[in-house]
PDB file of N, CA and C in Angstrom:
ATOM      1  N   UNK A   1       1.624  26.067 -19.072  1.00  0.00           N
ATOM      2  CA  UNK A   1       0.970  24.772 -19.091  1.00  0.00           C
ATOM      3  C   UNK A   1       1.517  23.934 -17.936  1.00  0.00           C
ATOM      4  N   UNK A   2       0.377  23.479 -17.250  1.00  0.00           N
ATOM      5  CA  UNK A   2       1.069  22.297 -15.880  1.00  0.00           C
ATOM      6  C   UNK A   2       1.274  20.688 -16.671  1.00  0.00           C
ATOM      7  N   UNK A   3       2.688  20.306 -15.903  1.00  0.00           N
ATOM      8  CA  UNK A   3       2.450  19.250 -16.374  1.00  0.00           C
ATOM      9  C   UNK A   3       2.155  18.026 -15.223  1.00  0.00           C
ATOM     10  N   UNK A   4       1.483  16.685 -16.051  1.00  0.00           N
ATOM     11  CA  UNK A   4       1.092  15.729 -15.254  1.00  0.00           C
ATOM     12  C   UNK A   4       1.923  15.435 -14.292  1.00  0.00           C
ATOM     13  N   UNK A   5       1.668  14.851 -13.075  1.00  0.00           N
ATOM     14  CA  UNK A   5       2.202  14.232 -12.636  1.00  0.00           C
ATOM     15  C   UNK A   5       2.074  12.396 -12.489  1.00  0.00           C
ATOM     16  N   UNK A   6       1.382  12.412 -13.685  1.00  0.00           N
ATOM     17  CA  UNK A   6       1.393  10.972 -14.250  1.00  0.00           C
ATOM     18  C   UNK A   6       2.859  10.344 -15.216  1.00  0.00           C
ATOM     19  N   UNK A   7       2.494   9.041 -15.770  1.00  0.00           N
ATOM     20  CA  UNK A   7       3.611   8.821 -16.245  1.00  0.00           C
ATOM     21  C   UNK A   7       3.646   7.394 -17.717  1.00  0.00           C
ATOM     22  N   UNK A   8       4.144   7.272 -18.101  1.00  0.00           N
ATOM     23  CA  UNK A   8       3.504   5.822 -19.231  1.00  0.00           C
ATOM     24  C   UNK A   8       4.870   5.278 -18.733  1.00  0.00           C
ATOM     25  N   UNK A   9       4.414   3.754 -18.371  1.00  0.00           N
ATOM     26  CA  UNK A   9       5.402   2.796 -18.090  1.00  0.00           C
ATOM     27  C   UNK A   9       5.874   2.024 -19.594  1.00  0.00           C
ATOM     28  N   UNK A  10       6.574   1.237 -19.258  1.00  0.00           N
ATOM     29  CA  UNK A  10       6.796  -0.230 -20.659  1.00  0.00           C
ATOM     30  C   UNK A  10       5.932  -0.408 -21.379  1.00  0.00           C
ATOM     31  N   UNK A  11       4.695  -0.472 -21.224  1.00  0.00           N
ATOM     32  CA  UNK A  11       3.621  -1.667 -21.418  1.00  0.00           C
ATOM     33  C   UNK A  11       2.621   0.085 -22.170  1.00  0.00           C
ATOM     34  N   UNK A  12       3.048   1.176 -22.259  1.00  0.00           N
ATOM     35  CA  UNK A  12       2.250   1.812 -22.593  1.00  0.00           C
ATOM     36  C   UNK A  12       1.228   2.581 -21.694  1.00  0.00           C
ATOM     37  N   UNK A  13       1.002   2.192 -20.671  1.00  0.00           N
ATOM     38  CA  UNK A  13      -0.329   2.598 -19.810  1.00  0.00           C
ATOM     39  C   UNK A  13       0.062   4.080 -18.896  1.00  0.00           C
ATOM     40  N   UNK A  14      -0.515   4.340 -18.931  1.00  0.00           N
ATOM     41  CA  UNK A  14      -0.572   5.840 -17.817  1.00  0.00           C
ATOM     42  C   UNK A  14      -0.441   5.530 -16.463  1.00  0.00           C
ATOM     43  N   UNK A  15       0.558   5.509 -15.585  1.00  0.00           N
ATOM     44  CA  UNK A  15      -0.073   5.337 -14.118  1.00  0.00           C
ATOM     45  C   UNK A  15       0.552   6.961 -13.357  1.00  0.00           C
ATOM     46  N   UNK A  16      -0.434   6.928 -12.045  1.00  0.00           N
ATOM     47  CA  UNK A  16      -0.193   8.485 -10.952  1.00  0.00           C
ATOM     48  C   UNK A  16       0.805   7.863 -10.324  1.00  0.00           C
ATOM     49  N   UNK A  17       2.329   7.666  -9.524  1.00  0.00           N
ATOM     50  CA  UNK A  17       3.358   7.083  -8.872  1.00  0.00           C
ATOM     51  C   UNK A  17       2.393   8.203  -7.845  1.00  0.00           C
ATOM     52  N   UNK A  18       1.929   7.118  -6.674  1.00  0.00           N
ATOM     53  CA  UNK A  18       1.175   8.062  -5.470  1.00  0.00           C
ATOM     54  C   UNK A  18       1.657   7.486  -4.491  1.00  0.00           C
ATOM     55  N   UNK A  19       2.834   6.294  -4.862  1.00  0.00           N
ATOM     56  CA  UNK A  19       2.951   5.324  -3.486  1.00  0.00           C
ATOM     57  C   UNK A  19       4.872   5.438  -3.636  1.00  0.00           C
ATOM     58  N   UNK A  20       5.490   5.702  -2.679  1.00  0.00           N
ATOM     59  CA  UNK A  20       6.990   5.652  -3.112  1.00  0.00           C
ATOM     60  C   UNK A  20       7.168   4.192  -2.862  1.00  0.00           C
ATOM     61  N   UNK A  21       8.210   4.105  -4.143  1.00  0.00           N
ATOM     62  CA  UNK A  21       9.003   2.725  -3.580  1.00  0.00           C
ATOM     63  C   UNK A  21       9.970   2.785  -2.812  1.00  0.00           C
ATOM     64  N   UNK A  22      10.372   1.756  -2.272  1.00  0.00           N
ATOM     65  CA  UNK A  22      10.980   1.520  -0.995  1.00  0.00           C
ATOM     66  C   UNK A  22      12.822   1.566  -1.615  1.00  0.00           C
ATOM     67  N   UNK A  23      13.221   1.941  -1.537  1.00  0.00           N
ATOM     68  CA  UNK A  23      14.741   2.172  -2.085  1.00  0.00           C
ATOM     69  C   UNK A  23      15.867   1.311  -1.388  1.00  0.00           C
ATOM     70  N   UNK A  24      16.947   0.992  -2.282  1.00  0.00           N
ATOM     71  CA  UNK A  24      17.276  -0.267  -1.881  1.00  0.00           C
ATOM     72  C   UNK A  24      17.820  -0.701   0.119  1.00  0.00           C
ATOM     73  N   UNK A  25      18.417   0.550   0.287  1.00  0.00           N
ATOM     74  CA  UNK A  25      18.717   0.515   2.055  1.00  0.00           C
ATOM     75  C   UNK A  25      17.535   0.945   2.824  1.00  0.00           C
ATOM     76  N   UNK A  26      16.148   1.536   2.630  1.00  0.00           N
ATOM     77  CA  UNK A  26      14.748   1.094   3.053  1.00  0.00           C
ATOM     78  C   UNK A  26      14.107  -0.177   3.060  1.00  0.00           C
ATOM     79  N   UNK A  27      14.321  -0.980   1.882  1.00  0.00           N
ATOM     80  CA  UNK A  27      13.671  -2.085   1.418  1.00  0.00           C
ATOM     81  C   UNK A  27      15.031  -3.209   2.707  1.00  0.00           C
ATOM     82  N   UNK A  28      16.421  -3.158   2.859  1.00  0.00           N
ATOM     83  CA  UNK A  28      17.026  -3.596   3.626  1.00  0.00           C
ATOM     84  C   UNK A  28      16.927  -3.726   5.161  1.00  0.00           C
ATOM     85  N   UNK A  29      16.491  -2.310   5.777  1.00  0.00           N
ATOM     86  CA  UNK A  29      16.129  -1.800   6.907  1.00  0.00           C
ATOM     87  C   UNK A  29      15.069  -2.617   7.409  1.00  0.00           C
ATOM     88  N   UNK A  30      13.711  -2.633   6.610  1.00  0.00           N
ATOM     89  CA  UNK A  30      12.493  -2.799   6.753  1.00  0.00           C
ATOM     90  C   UNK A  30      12.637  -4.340   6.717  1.00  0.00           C
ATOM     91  N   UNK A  31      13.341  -5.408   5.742  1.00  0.00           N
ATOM     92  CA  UNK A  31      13.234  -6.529   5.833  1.00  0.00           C
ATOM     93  C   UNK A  31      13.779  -6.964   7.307  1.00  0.00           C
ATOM     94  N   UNK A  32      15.147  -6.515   7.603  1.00  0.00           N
ATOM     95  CA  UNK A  32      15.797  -6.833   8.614  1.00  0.00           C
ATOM     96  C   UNK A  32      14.754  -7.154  10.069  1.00  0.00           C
ATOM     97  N   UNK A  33      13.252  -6.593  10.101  1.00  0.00           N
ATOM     98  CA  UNK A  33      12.645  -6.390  10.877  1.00  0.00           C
ATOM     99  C   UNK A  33      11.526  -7.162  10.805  1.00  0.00           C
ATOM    100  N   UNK A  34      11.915  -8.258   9.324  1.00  0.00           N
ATOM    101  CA  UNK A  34      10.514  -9.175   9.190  1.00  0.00           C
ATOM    102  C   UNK A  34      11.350 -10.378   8.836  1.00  0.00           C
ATOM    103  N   UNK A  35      12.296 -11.110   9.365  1.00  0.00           N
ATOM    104  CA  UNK A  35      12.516 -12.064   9.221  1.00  0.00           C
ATOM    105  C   UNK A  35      12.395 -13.375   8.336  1.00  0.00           C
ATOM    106  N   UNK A  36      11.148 -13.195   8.900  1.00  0.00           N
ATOM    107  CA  UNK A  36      10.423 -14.612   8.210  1.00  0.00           C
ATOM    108  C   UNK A  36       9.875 -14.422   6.745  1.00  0.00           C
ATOM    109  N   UNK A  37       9.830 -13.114   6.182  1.00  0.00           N
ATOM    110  CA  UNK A  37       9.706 -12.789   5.084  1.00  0.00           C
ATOM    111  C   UNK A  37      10.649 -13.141   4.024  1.00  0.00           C
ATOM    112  N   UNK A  38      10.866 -13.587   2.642  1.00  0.00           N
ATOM    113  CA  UNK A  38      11.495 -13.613   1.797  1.00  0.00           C
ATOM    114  C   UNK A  38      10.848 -12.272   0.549  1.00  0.00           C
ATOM    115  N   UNK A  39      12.460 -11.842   0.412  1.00  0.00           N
ATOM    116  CA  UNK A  39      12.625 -11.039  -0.718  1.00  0.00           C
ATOM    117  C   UNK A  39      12.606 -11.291  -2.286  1.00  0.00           C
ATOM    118  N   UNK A  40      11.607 -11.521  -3.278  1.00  0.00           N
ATOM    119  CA  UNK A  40      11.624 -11.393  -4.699  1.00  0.00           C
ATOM    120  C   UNK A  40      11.848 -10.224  -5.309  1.00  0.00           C
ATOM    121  N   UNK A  41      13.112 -10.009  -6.033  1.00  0.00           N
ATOM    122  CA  UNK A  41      13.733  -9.168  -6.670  1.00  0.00           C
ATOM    123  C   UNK A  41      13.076  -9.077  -8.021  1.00  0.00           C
ATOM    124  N   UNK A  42      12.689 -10.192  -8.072  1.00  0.00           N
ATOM    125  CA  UNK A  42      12.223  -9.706  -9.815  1.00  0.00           C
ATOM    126  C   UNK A  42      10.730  -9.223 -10.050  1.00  0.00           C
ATOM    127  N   UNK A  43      10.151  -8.978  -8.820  1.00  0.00           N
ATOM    128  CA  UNK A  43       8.817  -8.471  -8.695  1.00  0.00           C
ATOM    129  C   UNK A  43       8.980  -7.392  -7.740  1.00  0.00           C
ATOM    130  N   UNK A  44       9.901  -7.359  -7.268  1.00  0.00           N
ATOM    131  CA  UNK A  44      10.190  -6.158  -5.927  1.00  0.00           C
ATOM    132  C   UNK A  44       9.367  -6.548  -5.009  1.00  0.00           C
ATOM    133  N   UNK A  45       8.751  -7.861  -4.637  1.00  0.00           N
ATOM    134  CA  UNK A  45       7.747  -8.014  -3.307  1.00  0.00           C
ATOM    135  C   UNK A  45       8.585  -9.097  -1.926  1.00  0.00           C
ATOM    136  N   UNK A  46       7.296  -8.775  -1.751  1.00  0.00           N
ATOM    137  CA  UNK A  46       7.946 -10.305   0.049  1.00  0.00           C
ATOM    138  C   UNK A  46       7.051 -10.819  -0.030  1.00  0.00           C
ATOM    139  N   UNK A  47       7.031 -11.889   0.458  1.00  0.00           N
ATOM    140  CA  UNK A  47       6.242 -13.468   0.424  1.00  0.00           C
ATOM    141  C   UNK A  47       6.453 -13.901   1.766  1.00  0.00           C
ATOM    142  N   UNK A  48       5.592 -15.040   2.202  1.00  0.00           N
ATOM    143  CA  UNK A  48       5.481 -15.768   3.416  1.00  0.00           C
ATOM    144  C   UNK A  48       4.822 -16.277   3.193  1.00  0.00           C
ATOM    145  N   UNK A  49       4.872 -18.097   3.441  1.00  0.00           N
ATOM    146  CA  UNK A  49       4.282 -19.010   3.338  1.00  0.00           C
ATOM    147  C   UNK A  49       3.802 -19.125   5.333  1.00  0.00           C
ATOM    148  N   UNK A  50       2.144 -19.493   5.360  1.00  0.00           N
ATOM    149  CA  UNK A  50       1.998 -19.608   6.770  1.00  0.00           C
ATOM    150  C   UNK A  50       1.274 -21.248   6.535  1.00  0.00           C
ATOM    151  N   UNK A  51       1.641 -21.694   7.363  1.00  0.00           N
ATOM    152  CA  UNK A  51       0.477 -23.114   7.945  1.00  0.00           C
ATOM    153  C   UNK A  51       0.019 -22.985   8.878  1.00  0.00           C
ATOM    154  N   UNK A  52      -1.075 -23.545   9.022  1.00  0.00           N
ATOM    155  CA  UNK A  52      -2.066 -23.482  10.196  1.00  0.00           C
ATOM    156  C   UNK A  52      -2.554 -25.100  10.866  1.00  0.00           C
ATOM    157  N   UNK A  53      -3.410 -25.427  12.032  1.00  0.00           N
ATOM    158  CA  UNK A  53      -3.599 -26.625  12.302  1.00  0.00           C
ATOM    159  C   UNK A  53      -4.747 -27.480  11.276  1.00  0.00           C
ATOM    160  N   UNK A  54      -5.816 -26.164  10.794  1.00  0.00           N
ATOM    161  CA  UNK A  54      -6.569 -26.899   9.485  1.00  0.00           C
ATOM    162  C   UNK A  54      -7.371 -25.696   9.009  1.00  0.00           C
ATOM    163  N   UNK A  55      -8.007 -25.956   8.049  1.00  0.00           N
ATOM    164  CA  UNK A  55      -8.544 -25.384   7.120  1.00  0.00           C
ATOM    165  C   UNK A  55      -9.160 -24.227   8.300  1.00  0.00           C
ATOM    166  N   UNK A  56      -9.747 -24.170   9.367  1.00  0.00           N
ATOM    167  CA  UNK A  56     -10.622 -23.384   9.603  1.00  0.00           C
ATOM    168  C   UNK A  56      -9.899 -22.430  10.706  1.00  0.00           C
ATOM    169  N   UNK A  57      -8.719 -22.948  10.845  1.00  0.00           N
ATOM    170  CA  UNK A  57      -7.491 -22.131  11.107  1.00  0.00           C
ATOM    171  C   UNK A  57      -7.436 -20.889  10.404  1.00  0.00           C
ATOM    172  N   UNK A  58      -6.803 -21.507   9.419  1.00  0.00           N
ATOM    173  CA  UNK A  58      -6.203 -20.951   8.106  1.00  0.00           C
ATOM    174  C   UNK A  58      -7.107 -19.895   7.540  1.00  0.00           C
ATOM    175  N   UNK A  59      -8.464 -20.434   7.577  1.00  0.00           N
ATOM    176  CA  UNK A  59      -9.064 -19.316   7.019  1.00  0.00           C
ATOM    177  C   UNK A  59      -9.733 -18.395   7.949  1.00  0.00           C
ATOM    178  N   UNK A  60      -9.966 -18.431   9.141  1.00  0.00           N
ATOM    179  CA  UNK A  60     -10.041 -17.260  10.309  1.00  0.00           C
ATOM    180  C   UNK A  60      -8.654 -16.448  10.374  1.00  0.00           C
ATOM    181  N   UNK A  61      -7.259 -16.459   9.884  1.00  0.00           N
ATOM    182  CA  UNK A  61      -6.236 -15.828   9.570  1.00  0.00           C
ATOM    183  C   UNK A  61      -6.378 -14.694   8.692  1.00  0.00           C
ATOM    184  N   UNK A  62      -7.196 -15.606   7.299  1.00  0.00           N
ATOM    185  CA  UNK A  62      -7.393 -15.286   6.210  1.00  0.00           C
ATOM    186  C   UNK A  62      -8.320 -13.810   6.449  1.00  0.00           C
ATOM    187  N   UNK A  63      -8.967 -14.256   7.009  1.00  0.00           N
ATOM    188  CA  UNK A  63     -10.291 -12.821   7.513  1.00  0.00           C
ATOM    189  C   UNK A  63     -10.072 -11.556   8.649  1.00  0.00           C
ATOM    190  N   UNK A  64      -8.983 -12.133   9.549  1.00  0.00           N
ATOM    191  CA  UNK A  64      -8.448 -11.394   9.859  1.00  0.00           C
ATOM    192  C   UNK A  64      -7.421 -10.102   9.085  1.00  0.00           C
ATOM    193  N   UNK A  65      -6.827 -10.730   8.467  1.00  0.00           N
ATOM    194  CA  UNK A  65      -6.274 -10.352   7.303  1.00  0.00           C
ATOM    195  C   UNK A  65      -6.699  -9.347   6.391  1.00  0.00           C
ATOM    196  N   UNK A  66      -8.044  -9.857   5.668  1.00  0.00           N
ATOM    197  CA  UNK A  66      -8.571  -9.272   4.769  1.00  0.00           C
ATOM    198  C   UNK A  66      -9.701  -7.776   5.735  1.00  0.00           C
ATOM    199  N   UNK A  67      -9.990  -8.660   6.714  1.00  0.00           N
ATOM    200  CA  UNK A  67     -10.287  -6.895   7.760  1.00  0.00           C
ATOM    201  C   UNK A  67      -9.556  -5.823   7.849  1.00  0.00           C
ATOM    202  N   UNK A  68      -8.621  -6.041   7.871  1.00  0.00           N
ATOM    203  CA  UNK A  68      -7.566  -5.017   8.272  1.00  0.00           C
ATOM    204  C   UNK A  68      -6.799  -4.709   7.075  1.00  0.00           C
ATOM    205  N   UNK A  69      -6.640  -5.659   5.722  1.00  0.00           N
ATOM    206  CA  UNK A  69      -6.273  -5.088   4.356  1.00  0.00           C
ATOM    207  C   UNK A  69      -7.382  -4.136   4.035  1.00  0.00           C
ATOM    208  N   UNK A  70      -8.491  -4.016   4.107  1.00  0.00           N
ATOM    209  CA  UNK A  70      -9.565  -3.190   3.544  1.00  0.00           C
ATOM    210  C   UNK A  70      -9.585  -2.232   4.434  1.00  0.00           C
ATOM    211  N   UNK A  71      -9.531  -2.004   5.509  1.00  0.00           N
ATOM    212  CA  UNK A  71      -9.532  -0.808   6.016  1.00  0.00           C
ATOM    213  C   UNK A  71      -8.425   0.091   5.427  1.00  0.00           C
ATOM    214  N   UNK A  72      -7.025  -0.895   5.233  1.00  0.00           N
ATOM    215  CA  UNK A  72      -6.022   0.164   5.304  1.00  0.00           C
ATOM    216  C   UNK A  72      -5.726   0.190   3.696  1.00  0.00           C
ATOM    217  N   UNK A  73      -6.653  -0.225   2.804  1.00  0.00           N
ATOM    218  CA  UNK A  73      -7.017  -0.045   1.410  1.00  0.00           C
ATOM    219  C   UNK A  73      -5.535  -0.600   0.531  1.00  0.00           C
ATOM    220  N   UNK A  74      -4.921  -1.951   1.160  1.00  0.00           N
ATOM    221  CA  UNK A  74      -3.983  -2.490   0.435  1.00  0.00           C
ATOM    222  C   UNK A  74      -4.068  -3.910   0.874  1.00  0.00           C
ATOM    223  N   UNK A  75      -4.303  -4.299  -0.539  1.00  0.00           N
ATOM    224  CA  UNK A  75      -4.779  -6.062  -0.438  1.00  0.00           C
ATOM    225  C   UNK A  75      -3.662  -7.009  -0.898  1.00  0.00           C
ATOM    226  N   UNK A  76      -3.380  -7.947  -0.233  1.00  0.00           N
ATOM    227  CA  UNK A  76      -2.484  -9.284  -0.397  1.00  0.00           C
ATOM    228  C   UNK A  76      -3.177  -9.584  -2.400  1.00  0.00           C
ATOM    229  N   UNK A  77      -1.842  -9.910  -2.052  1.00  0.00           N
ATOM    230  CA  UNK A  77      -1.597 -11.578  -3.375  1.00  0.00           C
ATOM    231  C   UNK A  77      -1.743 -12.869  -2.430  1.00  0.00           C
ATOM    232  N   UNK A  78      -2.223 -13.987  -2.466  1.00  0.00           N
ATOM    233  CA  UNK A  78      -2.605 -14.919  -1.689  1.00  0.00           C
ATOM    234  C   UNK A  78      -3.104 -16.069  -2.239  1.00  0.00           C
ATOM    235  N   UNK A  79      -2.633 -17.208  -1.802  1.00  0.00           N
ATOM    236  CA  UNK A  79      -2.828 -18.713  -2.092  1.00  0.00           C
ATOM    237  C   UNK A  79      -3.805 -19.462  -0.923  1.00  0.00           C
ATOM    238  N   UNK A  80      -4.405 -19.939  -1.114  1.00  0.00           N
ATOM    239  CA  UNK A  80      -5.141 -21.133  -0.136  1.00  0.00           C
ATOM    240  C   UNK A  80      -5.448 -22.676  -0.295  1.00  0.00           C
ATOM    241  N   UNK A  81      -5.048 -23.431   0.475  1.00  0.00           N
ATOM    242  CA  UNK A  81      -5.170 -24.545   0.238  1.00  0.00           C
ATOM    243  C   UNK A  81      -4.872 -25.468   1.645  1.00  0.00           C
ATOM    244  N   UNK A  82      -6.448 -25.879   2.217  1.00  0.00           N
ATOM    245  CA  UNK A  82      -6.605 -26.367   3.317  1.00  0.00           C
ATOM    246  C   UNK A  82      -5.895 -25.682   4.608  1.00  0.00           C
ATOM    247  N   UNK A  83      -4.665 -25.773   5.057  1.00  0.00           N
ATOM    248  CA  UNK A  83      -4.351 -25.241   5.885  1.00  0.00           C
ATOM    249  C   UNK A  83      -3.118 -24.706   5.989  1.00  0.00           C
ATOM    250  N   UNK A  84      -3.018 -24.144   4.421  1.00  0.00           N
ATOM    251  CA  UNK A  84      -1.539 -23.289   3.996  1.00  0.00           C
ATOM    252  C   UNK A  84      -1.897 -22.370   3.362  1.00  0.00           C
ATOM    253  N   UNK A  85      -1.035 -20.831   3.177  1.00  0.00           N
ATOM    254  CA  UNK A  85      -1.781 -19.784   3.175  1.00  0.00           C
ATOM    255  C   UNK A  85      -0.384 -18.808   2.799  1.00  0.00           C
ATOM    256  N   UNK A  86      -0.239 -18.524   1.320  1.00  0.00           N
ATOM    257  CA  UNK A  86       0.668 -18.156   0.461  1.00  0.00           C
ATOM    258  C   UNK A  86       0.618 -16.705   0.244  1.00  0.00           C
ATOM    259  N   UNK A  87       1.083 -15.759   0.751  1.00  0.00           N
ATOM    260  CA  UNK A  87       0.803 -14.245   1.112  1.00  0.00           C
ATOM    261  C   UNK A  87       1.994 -13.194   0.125  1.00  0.00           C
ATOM    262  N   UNK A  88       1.612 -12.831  -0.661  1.00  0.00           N
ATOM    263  CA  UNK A  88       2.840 -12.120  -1.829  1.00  0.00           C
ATOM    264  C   UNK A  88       2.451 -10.353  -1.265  1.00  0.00           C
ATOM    265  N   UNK A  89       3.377  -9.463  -1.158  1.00  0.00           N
ATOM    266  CA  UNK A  89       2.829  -8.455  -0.597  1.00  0.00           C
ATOM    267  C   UNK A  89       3.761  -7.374  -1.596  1.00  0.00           C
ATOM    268  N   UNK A  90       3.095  -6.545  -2.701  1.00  0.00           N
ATOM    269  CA  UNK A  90       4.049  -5.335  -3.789  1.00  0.00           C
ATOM    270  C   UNK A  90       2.894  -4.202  -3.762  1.00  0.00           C
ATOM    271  N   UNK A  91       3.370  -3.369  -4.083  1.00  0.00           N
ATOM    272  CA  UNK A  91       2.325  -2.186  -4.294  1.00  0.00           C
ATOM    273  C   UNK A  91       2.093  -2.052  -5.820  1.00  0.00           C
ATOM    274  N   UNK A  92       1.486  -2.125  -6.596  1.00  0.00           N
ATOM    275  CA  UNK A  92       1.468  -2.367  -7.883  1.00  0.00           C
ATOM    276  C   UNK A  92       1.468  -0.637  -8.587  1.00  0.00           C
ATOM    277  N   UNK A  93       1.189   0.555  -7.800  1.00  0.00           N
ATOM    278  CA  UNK A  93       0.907   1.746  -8.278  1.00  0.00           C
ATOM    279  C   UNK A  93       2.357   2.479  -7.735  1.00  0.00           C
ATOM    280  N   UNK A  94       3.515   1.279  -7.164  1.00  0.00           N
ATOM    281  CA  UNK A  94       4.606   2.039  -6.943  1.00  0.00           C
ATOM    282  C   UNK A  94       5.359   1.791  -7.740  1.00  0.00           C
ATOM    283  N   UNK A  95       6.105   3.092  -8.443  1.00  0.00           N
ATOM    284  CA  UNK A  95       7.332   2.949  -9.616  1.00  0.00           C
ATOM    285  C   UNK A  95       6.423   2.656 -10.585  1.00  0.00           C
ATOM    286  N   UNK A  96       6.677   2.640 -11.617  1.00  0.00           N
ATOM    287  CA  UNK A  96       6.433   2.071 -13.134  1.00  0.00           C
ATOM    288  C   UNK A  96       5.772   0.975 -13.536  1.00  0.00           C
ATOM    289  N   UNK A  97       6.302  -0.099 -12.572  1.00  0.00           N
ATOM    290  CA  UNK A  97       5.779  -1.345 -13.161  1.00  0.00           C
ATOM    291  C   UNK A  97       5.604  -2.067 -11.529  1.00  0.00           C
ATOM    292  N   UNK A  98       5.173  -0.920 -10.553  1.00  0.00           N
ATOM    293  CA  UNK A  98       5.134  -1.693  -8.867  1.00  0.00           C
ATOM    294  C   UNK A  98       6.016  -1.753  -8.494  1.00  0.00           C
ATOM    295  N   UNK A  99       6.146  -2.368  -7.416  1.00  0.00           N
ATOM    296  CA  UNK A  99       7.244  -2.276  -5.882  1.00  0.00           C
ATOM    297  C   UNK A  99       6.817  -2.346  -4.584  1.00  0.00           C
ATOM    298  N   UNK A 100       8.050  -2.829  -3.952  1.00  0.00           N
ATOM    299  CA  UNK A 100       7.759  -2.306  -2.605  1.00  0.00           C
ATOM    300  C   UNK A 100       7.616  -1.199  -2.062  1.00  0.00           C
ATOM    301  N   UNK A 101       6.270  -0.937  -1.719  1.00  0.00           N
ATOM    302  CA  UNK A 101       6.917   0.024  -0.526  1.00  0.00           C
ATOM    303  C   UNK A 101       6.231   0.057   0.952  1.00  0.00           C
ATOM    304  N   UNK A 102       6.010   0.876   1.571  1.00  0.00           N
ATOM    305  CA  UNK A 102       5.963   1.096   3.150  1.00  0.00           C
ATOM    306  C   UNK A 102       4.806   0.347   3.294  1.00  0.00           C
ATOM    307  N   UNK A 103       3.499   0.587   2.491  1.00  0.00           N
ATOM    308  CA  UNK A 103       2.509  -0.317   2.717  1.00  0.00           C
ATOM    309  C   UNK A 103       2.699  -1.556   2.703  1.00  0.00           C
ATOM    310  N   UNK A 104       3.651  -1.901   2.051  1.00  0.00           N
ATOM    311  CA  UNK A 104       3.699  -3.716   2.362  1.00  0.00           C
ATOM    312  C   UNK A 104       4.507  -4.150   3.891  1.00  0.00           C
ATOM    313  N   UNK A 105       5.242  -3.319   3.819  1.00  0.00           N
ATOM    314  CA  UNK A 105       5.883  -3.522   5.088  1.00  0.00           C
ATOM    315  C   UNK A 105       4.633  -3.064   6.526  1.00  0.00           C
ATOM    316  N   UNK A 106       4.138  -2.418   6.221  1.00  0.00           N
ATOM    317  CA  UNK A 106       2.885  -1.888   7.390  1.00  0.00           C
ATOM    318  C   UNK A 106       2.313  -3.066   7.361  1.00  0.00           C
ATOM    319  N   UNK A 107       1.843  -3.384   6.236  1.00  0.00           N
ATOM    320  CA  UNK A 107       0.896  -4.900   6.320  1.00  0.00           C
ATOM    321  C   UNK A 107       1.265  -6.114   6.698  1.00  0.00           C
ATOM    322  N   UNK A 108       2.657  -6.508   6.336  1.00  0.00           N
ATOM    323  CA  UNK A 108       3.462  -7.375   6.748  1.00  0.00           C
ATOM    324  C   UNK A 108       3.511  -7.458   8.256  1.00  0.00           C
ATOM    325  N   UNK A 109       3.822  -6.502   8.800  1.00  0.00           N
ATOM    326  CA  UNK A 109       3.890  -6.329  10.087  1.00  0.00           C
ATOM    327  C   UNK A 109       2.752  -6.514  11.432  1.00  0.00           C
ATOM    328  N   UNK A 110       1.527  -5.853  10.267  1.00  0.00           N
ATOM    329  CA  UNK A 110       0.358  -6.332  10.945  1.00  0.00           C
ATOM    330  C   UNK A 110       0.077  -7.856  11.049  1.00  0.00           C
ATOM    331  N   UNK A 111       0.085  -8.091   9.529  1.00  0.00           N
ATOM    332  CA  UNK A 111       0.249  -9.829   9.444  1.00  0.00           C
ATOM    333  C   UNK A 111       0.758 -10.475  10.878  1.00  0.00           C
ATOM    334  N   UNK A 112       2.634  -9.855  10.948  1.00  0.00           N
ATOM    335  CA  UNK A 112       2.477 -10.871  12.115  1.00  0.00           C
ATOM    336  C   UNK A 112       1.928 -11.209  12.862  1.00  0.00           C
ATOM    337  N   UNK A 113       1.405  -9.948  13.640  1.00  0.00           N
ATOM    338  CA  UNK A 113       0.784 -10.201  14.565  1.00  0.00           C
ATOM    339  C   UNK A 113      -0.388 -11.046  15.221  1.00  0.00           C
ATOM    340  N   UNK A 114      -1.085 -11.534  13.705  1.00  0.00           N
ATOM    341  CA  UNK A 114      -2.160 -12.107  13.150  1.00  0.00           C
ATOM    342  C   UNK A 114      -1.781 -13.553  13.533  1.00  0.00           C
ATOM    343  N   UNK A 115      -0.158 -14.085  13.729  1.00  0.00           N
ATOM    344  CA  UNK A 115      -0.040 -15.611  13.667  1.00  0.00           C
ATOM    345  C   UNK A 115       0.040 -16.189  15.503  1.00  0.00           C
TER     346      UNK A 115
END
């Protein structure tokens, strides 16, 4: 008999772990290289708050953004409000209950480039 390579987290649910999480001297490495990012430990993600000059700033960022999240099939957590722009970045299908991993940092990175 094969067994799954699925798994039941806390909460009961089945998930496939298809995304590695980022382990703690990866998750170190990788920040060291995004600065402006802050680390949440109790969600395993990074955050960045951006401002822009106004709303139509902010949201040509926003679309830039969301172009290049859909291609590379990993989408922001995100706030908007006039010309501030609240960006949470975890993989939710990494580990058990989500995490970081490489995709947020890929995206992050693209992000910058975006400002």
């Amino acid at each position: 008999m094969k067994t799954s390579p699925c798994q039941v987290n806390r909460a009961g649910q089945e998930y496939c772990n298809m995304v590695a999480q980022l382990s703690q001297s990866e998750r170190e490495a990788a920040l060291a290289q995004l600065p402006n990012w802050d680390y949440d430990s109790k969600r395993d993600a990074i955050s960045r708050a951006f401002q822009f000059a106004d709303f139509t700033a902010a949201f040509a960022f926003m679309s830039r953004v969301a172009l290049h999240a859909e291609k590379a099939d990993h989408h922001p957590e995100w706030f908007n409000v006039y010309n501030k722009v609240d960006i949470t970045l975890t993989t939710h299908d990494a580990g058990a209950n989500g995490g970081l991993s490489q995709r947020d940092i890929d995206l992050a990175t693209v992000i910058e480039t975006f400002v």
